[in-house]
Protein backbone atom coordinates (compact mmCIF):
# COMPACT_ATOMS: atom_id res chain seq x y z
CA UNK A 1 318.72 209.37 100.72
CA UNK A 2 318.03 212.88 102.51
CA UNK A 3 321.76 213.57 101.87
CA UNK A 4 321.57 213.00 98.67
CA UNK A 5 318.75 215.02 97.95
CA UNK A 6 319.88 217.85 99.83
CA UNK A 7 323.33 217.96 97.98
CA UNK A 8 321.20 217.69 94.36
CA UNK A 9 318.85 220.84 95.98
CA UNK A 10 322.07 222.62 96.57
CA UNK A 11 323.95 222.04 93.47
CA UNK A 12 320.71 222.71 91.74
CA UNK A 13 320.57 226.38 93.58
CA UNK A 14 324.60 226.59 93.03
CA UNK A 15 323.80 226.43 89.31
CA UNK A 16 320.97 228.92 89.16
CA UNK A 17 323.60 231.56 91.06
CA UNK A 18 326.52 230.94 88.38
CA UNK A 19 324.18 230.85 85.63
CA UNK A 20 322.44 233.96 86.25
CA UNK A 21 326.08 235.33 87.53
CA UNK A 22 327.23 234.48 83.85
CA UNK A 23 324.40 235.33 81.66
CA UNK A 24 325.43 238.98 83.29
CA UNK A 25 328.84 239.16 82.89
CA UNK A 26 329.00 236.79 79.51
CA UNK A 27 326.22 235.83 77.34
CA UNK A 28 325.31 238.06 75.42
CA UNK A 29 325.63 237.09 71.52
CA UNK A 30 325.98 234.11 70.03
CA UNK A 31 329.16 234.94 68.58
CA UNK A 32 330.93 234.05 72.55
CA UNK A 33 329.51 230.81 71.94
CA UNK A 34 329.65 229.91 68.31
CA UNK A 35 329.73 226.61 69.00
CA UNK A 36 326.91 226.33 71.02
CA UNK A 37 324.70 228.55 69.26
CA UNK A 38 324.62 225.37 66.08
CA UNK A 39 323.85 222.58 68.44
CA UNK A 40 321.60 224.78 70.54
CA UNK A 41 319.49 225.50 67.52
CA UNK A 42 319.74 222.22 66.46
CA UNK A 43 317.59 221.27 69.39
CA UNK A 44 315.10 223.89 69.62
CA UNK A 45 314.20 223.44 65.80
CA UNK A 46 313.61 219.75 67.16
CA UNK A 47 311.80 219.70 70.50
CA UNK A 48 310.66 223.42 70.26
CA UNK A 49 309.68 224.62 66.72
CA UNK A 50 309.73 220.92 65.23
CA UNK A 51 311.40 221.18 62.17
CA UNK A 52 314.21 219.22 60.80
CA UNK A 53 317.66 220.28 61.98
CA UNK A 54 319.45 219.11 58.96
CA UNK A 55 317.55 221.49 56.99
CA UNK A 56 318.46 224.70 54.75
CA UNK A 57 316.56 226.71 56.95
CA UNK A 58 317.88 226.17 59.93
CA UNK A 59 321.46 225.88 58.42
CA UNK A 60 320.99 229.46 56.91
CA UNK A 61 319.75 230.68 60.95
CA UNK A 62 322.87 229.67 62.29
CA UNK A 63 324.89 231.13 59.53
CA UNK A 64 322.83 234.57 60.13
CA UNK A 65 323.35 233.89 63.94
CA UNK A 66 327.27 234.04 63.83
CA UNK A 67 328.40 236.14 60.34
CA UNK A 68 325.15 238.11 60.12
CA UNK A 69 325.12 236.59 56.54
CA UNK A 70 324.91 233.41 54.68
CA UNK A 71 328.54 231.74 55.37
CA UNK A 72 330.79 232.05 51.95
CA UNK A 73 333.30 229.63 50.40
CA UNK A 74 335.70 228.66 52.72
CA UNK A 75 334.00 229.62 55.86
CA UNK A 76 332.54 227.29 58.28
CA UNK A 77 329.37 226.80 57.46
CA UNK A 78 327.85 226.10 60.75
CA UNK A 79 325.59 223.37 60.07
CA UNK A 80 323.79 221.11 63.10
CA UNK A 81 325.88 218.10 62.15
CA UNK A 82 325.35 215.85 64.99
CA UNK A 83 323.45 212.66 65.18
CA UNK A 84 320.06 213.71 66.22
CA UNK A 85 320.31 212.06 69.94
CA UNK A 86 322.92 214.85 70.61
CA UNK A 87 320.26 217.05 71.00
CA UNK A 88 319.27 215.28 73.91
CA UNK A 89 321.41 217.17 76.64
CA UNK A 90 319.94 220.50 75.17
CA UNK A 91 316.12 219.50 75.33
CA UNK A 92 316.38 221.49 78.74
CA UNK A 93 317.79 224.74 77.61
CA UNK A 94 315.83 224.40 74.18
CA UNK A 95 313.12 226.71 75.65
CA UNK A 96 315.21 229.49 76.84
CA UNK A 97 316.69 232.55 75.30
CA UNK A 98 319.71 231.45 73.74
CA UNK A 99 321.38 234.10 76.19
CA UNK A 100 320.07 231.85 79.22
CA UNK A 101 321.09 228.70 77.29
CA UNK A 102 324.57 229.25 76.86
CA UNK A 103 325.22 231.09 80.54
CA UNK A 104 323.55 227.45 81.77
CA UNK A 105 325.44 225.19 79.06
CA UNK A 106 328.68 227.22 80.77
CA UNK A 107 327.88 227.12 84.23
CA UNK A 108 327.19 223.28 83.93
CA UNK A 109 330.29 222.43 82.41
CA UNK A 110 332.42 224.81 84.95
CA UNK A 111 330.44 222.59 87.95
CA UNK A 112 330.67 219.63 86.19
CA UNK A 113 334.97 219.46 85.59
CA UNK A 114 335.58 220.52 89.00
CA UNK A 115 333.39 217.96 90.70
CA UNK A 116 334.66 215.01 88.19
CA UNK A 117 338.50 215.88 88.37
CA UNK A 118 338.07 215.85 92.33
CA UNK A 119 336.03 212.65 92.04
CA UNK A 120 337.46 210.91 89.42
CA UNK A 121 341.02 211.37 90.27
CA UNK A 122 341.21 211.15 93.54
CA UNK A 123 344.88 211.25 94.02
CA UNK A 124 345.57 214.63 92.28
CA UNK A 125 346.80 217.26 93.94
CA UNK A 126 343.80 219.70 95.31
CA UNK A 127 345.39 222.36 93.51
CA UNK A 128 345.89 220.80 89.65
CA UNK A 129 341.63 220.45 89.34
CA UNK A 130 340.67 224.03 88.84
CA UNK A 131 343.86 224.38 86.37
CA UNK A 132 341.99 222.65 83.41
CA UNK A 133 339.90 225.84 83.12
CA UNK A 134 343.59 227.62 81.49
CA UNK A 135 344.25 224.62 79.82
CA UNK A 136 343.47 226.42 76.25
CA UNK A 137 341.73 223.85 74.42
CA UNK A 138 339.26 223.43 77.60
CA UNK A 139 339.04 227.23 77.86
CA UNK A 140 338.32 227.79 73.90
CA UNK A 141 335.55 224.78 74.29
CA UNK A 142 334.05 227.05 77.06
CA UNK A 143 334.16 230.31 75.63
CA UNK A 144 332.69 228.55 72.76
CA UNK A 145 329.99 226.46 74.07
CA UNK A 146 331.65 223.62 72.48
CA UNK A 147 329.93 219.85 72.31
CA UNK A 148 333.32 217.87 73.26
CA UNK A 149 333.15 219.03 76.98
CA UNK A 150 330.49 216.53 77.22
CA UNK A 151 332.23 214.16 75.57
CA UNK A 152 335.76 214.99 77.92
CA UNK A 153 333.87 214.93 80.79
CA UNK A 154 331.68 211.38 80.09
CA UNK A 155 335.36 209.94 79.60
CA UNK A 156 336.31 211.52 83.32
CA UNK A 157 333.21 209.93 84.43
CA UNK A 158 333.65 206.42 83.01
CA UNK A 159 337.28 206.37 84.36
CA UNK A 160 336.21 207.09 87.65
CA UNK A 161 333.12 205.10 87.59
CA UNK A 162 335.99 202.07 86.85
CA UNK A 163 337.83 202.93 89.79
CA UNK A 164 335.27 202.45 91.72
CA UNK A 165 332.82 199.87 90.53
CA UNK A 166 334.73 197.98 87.83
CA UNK A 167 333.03 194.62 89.23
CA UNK A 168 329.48 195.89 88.72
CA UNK A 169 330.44 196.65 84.74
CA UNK A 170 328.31 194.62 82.63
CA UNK A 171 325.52 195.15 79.88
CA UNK A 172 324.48 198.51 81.28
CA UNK A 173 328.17 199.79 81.09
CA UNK A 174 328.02 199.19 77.64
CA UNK A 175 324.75 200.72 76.78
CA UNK A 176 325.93 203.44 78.97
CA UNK A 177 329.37 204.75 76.75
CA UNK A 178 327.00 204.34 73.81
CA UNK A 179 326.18 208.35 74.53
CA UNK A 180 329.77 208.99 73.44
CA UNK A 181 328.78 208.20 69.79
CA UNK A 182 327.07 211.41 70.31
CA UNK A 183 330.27 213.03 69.06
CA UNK A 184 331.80 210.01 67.08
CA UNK A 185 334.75 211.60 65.80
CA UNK A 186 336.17 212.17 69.92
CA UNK A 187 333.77 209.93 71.74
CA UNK A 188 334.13 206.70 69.57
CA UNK A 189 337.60 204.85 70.57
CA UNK A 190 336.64 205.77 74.00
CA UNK A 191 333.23 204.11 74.13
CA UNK A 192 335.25 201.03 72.29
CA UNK A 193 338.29 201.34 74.80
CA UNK A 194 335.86 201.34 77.36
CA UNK A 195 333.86 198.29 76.43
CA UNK A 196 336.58 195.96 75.30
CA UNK A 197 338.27 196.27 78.73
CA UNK A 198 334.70 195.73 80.72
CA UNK A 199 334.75 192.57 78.19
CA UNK A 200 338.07 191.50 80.38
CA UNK A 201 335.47 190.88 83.05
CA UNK A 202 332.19 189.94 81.17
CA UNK A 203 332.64 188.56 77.97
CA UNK A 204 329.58 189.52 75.33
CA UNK A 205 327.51 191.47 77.55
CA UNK A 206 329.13 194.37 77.54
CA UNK A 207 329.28 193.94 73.36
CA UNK A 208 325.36 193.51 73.89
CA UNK A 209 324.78 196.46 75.99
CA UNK A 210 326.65 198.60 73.60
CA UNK A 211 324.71 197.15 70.46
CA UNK A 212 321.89 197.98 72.47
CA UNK A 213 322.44 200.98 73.74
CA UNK A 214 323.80 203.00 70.24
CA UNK A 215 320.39 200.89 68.40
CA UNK A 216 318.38 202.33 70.95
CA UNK A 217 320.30 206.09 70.30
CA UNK A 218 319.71 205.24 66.77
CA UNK A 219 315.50 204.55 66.67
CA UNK A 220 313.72 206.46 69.66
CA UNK A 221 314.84 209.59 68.00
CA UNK A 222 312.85 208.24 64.67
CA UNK A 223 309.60 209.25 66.70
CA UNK A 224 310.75 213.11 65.79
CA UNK A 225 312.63 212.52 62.64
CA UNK A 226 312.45 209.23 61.03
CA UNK A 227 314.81 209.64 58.47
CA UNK A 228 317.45 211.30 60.80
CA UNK A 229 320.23 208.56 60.22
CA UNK A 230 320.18 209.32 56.33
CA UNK A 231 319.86 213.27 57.04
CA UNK A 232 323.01 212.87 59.29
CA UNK A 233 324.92 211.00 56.92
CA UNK A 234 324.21 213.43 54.27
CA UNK A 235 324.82 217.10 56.89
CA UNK A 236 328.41 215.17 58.15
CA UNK A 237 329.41 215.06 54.17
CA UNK A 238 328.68 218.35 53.25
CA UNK A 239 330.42 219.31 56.41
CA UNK A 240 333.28 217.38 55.50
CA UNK A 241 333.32 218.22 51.73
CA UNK A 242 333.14 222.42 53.00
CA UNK A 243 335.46 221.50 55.64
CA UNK A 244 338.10 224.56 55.62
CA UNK A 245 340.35 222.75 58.10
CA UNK A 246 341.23 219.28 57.20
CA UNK A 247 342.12 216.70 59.98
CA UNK A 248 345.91 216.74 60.48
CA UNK A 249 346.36 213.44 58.91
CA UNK A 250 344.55 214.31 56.08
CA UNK A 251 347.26 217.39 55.53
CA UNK A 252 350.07 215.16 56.62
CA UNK A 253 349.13 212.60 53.70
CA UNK A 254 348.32 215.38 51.15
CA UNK A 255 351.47 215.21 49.64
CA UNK A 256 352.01 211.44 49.35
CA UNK A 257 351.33 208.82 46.41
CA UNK A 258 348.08 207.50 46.77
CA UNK A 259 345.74 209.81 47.62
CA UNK A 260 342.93 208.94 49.27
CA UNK A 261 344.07 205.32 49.48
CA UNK A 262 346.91 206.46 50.79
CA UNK A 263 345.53 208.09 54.10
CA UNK A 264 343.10 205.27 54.62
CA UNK A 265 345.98 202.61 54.46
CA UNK A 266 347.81 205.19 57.48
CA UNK A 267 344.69 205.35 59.29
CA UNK A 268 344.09 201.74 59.13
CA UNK A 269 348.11 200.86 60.38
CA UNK A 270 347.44 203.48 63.41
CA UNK A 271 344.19 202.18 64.42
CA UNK A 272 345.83 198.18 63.97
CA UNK A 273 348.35 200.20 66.44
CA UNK A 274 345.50 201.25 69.09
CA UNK A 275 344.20 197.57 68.78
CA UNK A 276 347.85 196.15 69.56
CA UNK A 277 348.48 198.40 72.23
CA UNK A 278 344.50 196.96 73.66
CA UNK A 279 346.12 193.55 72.91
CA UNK A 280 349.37 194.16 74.74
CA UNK A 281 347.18 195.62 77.59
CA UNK A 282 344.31 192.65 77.98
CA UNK A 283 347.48 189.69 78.28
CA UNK A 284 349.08 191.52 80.98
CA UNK A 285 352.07 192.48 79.24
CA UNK A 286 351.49 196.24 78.98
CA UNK A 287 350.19 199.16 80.98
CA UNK A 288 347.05 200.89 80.58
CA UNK A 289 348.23 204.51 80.44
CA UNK A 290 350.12 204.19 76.84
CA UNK A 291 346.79 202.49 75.45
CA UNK A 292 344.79 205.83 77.19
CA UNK A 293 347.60 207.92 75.90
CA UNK A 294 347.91 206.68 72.73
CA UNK A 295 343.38 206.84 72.10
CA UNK A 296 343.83 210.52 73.48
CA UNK A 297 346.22 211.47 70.66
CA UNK A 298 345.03 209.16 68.09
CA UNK A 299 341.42 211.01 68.13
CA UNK A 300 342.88 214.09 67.58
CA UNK A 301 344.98 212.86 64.80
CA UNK A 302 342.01 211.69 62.75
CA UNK A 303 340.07 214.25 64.24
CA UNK A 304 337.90 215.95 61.07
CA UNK A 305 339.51 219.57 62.02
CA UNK A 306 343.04 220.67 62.74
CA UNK A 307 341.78 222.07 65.73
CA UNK A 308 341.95 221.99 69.75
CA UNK A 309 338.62 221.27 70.16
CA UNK A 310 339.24 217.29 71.01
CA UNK A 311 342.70 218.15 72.29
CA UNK A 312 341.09 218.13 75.71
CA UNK A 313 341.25 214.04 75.40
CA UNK A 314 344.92 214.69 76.44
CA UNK A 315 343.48 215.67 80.51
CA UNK A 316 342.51 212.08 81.05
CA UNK A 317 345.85 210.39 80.37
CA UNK A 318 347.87 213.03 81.47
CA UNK A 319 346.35 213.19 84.72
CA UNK A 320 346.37 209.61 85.66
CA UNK A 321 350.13 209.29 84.80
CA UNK A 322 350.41 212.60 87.22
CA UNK A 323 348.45 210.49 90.05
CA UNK A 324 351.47 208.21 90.17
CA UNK A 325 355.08 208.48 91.94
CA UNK A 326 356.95 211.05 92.13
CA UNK A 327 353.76 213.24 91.67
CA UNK A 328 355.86 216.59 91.92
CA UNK A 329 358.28 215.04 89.38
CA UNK A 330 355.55 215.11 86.84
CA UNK A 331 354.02 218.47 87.59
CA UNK A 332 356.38 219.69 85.34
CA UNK A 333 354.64 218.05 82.43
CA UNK A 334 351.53 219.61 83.32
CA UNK A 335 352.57 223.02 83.61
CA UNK A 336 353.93 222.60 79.70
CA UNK A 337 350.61 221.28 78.76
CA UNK A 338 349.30 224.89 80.21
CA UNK A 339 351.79 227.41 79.15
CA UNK A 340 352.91 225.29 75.16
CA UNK A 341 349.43 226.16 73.66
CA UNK A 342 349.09 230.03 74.94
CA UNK A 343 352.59 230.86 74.06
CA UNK A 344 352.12 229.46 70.98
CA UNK A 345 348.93 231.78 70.34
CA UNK A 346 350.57 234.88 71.38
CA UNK A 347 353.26 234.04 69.01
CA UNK A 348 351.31 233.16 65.95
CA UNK A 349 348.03 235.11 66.76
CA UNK A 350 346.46 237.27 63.86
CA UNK A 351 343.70 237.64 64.79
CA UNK A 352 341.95 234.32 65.01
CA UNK A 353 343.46 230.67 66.79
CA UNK A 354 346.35 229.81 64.72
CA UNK A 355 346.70 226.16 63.19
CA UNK A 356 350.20 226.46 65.14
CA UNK A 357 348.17 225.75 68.49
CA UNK A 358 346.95 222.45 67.62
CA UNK A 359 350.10 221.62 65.64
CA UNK A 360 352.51 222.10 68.33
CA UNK A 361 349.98 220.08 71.04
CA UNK A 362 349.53 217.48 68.95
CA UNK A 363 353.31 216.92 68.27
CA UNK A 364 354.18 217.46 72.13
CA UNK A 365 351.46 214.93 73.15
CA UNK A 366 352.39 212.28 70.28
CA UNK A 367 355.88 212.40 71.57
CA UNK A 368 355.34 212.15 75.38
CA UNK A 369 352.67 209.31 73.94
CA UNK A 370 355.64 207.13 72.22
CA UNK A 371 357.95 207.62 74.97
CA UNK A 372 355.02 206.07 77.18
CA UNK A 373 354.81 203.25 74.52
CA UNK A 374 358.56 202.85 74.34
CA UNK A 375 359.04 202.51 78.04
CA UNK A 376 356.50 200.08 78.57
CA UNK A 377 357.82 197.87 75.82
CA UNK A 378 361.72 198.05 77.15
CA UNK A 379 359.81 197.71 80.95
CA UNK A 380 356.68 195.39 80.59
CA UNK A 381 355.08 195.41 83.95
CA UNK A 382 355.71 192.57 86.38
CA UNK A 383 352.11 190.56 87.19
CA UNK A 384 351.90 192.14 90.59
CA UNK A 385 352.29 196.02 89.45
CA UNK A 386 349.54 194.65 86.21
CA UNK A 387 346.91 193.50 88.74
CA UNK A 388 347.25 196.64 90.83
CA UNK A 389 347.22 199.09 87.89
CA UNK A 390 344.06 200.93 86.93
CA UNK A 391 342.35 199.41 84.45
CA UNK A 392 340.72 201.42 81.84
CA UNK A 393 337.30 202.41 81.40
């Protein structure tokens, strides 16, 4: 108990001395963190100044906050468009200067990684950990305050949870990966993933702890806004209909018969794929790593934005296929993830991140996905090497 207490005292003072560290050398407009700057708002409107965050007014704050104007067509506008128990995490930093805020939102996140990568994959290499922090899309989510680190890192922290304590998994394990609805568009197949594989073990009460958990998400906030659910709805369609970078499917589809129809009847067929790969996984016929691989790049397929933000879903799978024999083999594949995205920006670069970025990850992980898929349909594990595998969490 003492131990324990003494390690939170000192990671407490650890993250006093890199937030005060950063706030010097970094924070110090809101344009280094756009990102941050929406959601941060968000929450002190809420818990702070106790208005609605879905409103005009603070929509037109954040837009004066990062252009220095009202946003115009075809810009993003910047609107809080998170469900309103996002806020949560920020209640903390809600009473700061939003200088303050984003130097501690930063220096959490920078703790946070290192300790989870060294905890949650134990059998990395030392060395690969503190490489995620050049891995661009992590590095852009940084720079720009980004929600999805929390997201990346509650995946790290339910796969190594797993590892550990896969037995104990029950109704609070489900209740607990409801938070990832928090960002639904890169935390939802994982909180499924991770609650349909618990339900290997125990059955409906992992369902029920997930029902219960994203119901509770859903009401206590009610005692700040009670019509947040219907305010959400509304903020994620605006964002949507303003959105000035459509989700790569949605340009991928653009061009075929069928419109809209046409991209849902793709997006149902892939997501039929990410149940048959859970399928294959559950009877023991297939691994766990093409089902981890293939949610990674399926999230950032559907993803809203042609973007890296969620492109730092591809850590997890990539680094659990690196844990395994011959581990220097598959450094290799690493190092590409690293060096594909930055040469890519200096070569398309004009002066903001380049659609070329996300474009050329997401067609480098989607192949090194199907080869994972192929392989384990030509080589279906053998009982023995299923039992011993990782499962997924």
């Amino acid at each position: 108990m003492r131990a324990g207490w003494r390690r939170g005292l000192l990671g407490l003072l650890l993250w006093g001395a890199l937030t005060a560290g950063l706030h010097q050398a970094l924070a110090t407009a809101p344009a280094l963190g756009a990102d941050f700057w929406t959601v941060w708002l968000g929450a002190r409107a809420l818990f702070v100044e106790h208005q609605d965050p879905y409103g005009p007014d603070v929509t037109l704050r954040s837009q004066m906050g990062i252009y220095g104007r009202p946003a115009r067509p075809g810009e993003d506008p910047v609107r809080f468009a998170y469900p309103l128990f996002a806020a949560l995490p920020l209640a903390p930093l809600a009473w700061l200067p939003y200088d303050w805020a984003y130097a501690g939102w930063l220096a959490f996140h920078l703790m946070a990684m290192l300790a989870l990568a060294w905890w949650a994959f134990p059998r990395l290499p030392r060395w690969v950990a503190p490489t995620v922090l050049v891995y661009f899309p992590v590095t852009r989510n940084l720079l720009l305050g980004q929600y999805s680190l929390l997201i990346m890192e509650g995946t790290w922290l339910a796969w190594g949870w797993w590892q550990r304590y896969a037995a104990r998994a029950g109704a609070a394990w489900g209740a607990g990966l409801a938070f990832l609805f928090a960002k639904p568009q890169e935390g939802g197949l994982w909180a499924l993933l991770g609650v349909w594989a618990a339900s290997r073990r125990r059955g409906l009460a992992v369902w029920r702890g997930l029902l219960v958990g994203t119901m509770a998400l859903l009401v206590l906030p009610m005692a700040w806004q009670p019509r947040w659910p219907a305010r959400f709805v509304a903020q994620a369609l605006r964002y949507w209909h303003d959105n000035p970078m459509p989700s790569a499917l949605a340009l991928l589809t653009a061009r075929l018969p069928g419109g809209t129809l046409g991209y849902g009847l793709i997006a149902a067929w892939l997501l039929a794929g990410w149940l048959w790969l859970g399928l294959r996984w559950r009877r023991g016929r297939g691994r766990c790593l093409p089902w981890l691989a293939y949610t990674a790049w399926l999230t950032t397929l559907l993803h809203p934005q042609t973007s890296t933000t969620g492109q730092g879903a591809y850590v997890l799978p990539l680094w659990v296929w690196l844990q395994q024999r011959p581990v220097r083999a598959r450094q290799g594949v690493w190092g590409a993830a690293l060096v594909l995205p930055w040469t890519l920006l200096g070569i398309y670069f004009r002066g903001y991140e380049p659609p070329q970025v996300a474009w050329g990850l997401l067609a480098a992980f989607g192949l090194w996905t199907g080869a994972l898929v192929v392989h384990d349909l030509r080589h279906p594990p053998a009982r023995e090497e299923e039992e011993a595998l990782p499962v997924p969490g």
